[in-house]
Protein backbone atom coordinates (compact mmCIF):
# COMPACT_ATOMS: atom_id res chain seq x y z
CA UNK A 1 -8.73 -17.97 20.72
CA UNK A 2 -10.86 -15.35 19.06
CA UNK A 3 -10.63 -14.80 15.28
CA UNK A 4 -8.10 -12.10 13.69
CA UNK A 5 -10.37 -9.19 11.66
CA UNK A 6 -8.73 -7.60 9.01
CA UNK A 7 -8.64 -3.93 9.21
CA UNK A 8 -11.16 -3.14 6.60
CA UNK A 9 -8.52 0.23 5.03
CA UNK A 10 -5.71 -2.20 5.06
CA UNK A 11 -7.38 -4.61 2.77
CA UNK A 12 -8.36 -1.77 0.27
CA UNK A 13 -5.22 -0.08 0.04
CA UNK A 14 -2.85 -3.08 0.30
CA UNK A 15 -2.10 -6.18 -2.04
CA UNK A 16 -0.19 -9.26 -1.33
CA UNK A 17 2.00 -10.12 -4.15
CA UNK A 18 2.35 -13.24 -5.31
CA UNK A 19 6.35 -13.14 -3.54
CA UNK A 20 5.40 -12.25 -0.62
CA UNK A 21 5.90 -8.54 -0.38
CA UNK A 22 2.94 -6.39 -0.48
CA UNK A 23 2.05 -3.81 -2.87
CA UNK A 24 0.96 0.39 -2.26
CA UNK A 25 -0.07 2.62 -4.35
CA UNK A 26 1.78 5.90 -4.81
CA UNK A 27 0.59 9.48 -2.74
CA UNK A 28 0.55 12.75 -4.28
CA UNK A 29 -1.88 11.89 -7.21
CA UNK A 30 -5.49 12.60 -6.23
CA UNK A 31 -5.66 16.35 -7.01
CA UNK A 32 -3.45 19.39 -7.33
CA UNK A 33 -2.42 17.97 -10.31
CA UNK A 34 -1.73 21.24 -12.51
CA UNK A 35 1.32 22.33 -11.09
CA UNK A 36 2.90 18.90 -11.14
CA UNK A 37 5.31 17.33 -14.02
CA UNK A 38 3.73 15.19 -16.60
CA UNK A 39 6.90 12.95 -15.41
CA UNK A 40 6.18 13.34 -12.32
CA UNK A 41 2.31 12.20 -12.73
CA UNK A 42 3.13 9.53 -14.63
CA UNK A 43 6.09 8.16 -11.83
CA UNK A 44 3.51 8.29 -9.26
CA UNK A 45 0.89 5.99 -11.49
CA UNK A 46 3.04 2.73 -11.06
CA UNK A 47 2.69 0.88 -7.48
CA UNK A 48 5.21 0.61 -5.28
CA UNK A 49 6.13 -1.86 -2.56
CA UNK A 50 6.21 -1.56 1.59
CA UNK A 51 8.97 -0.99 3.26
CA UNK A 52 10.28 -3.34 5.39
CA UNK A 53 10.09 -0.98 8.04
CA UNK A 54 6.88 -0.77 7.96
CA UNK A 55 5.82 -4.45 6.73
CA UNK A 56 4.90 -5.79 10.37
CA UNK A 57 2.32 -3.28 11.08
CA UNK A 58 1.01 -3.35 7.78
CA UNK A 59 0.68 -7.47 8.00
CA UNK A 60 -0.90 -7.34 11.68
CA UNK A 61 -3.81 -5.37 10.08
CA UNK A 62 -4.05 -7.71 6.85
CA UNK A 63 -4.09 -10.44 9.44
CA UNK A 64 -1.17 -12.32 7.53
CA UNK A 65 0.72 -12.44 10.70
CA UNK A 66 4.18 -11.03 11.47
């Protein structure tokens, strides 16, 4: 049985947590920035967490299994 690669975007986007659930940063904060809400900016600075929805897909390509 061949070895699983690790999609090399997953791994730089994604962090496993130390609970188990893996950690995302937030869209919407690279540019256009002017016409957003300094609350709104500063929202989108924390990280947020997969969904479980979308946790399988994101673990096949971190090669954590499912």
């Amino acid at each position: 049985m061949p070895k699983v690669k690790t999609n090399s975007s997953a791994k730089k986007r994604f962090k496993l947590t130390g609970t188990g659930k893996i950690a995302r940063k937030n869209a919407f904060k690279s540019h256009i920035l002017t016409k957003k809400t300094t609350k709104q900016k500063r929202n989108l600075t924390t990280t947020s967490y997969v969904s479980d929805a979308d946790m399988g897909n994101v673990k096949r390509m971190l090669a954590l299994g499912k």
